[in-house]
Protein backbone atom coordinates (compact mmCIF):
# COMPACT_ATOMS: atom_id res chain seq x y z
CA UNK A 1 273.67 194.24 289.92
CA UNK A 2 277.09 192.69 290.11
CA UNK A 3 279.84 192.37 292.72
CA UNK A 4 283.49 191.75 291.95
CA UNK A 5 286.65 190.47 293.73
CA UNK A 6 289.89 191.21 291.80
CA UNK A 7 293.36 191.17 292.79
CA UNK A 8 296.27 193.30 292.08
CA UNK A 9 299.14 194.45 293.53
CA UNK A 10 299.96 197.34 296.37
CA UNK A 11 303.04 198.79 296.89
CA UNK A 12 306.07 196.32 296.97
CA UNK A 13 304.55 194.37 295.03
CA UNK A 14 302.42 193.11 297.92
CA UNK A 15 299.22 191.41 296.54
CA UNK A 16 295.37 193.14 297.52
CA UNK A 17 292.08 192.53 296.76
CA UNK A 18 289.43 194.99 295.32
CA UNK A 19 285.55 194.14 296.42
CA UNK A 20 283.24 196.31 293.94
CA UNK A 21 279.83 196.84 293.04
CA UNK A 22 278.84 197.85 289.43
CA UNK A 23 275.34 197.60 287.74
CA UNK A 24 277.71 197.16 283.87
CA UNK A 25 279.82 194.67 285.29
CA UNK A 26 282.22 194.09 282.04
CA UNK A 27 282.64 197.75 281.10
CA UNK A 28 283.74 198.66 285.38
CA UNK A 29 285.96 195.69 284.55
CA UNK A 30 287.81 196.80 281.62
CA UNK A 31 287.73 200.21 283.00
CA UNK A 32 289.86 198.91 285.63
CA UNK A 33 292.05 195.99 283.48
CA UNK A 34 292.82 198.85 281.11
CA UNK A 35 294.65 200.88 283.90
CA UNK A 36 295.61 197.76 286.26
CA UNK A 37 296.92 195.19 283.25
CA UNK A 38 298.21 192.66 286.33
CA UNK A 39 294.89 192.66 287.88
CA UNK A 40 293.46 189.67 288.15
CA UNK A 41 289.45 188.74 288.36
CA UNK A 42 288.36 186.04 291.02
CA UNK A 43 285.13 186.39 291.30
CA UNK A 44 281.78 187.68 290.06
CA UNK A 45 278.51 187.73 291.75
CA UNK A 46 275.04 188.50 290.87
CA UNK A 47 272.51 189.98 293.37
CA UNK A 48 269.85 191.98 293.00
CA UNK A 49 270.78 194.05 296.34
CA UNK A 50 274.80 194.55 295.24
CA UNK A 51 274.84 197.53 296.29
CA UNK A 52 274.05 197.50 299.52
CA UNK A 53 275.89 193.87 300.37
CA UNK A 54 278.83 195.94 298.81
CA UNK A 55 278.21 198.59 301.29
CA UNK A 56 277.54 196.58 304.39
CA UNK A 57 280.43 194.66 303.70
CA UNK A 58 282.64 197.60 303.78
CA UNK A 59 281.38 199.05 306.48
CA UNK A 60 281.83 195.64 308.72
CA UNK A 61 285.37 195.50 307.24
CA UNK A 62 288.50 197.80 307.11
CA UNK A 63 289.91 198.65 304.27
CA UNK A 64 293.79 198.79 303.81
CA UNK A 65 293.87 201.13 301.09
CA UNK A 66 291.18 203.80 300.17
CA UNK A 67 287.44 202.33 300.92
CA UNK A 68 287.82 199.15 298.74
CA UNK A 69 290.88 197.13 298.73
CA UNK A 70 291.74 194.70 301.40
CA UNK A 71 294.61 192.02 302.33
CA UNK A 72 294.70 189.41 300.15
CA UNK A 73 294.07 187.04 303.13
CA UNK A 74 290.70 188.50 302.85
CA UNK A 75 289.68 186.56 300.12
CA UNK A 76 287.84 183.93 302.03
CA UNK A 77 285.92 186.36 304.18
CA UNK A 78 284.75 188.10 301.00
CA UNK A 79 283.86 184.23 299.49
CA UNK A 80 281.96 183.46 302.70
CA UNK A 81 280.29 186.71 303.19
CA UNK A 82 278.70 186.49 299.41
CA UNK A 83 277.77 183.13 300.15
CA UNK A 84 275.77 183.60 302.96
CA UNK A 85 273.69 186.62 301.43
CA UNK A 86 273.27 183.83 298.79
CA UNK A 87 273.62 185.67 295.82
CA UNK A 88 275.14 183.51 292.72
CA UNK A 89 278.39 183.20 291.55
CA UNK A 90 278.16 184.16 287.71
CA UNK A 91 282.21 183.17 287.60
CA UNK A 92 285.15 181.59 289.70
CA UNK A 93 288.17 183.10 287.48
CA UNK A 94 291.03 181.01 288.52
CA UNK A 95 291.84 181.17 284.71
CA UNK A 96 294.07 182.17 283.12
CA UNK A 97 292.69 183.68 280.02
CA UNK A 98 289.76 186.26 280.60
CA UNK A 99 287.26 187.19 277.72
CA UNK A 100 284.94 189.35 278.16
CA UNK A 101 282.61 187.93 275.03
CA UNK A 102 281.91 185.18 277.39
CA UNK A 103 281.17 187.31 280.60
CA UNK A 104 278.52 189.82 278.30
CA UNK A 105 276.67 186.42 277.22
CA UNK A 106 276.75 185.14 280.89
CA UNK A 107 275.45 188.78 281.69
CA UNK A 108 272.74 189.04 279.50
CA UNK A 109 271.57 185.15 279.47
């Protein structure tokens, strides 16, 4: 199970953070490239418990729009919360280029 931090941007332009639990991490993540093309991905995760660390971490934090996107000055929280449950980082995507033919090898390797 995988958990995801991507950023994007909120009304005027303002930039937020999306934490996200999916069990098919690439095809959530085109899902939500193909409707967000400015999104960005920071960060995957894999843990066997996702989903719950997803919820607990939503439920200790508040949300600034809907249930899952937060301030962008969240990201460190988000960083430090995943690496205390010690769960391991599959990527760090400050890149600028994505491909998602590397992330399904990563995946299934």
């Amino acid at each position: 199970m995988y958990i995801y931090i991507f950023k994007s941007f909120g009304e005027n332009q303002t930039e937020i953070l999306k934490f996200g639990f999916s069990s098919k991490v690439d095809s959530r993540l085109s899902s939500h490239l193909s409707s967000n093309p400015l999104a960005k991905i920071l960060y995957i995760y894999y843990n066997k418990d996702a989903q719950k660390m997803e919820s607990d971490f939503h439920r200790h934090n508040t949300a600034i729009f809907g249930d899952e996107w937060y301030d962008v000055n969240k990201l460190q929280d988000m960083i430090n919360f995943m690496n205390v449950k010690g769960t391991k980082c599959l990527f760090d995507f400050n890149l600028e280029q994505f491909n998602f033919n590397q992330l399904k090898y990563i995946v299934k390797s």
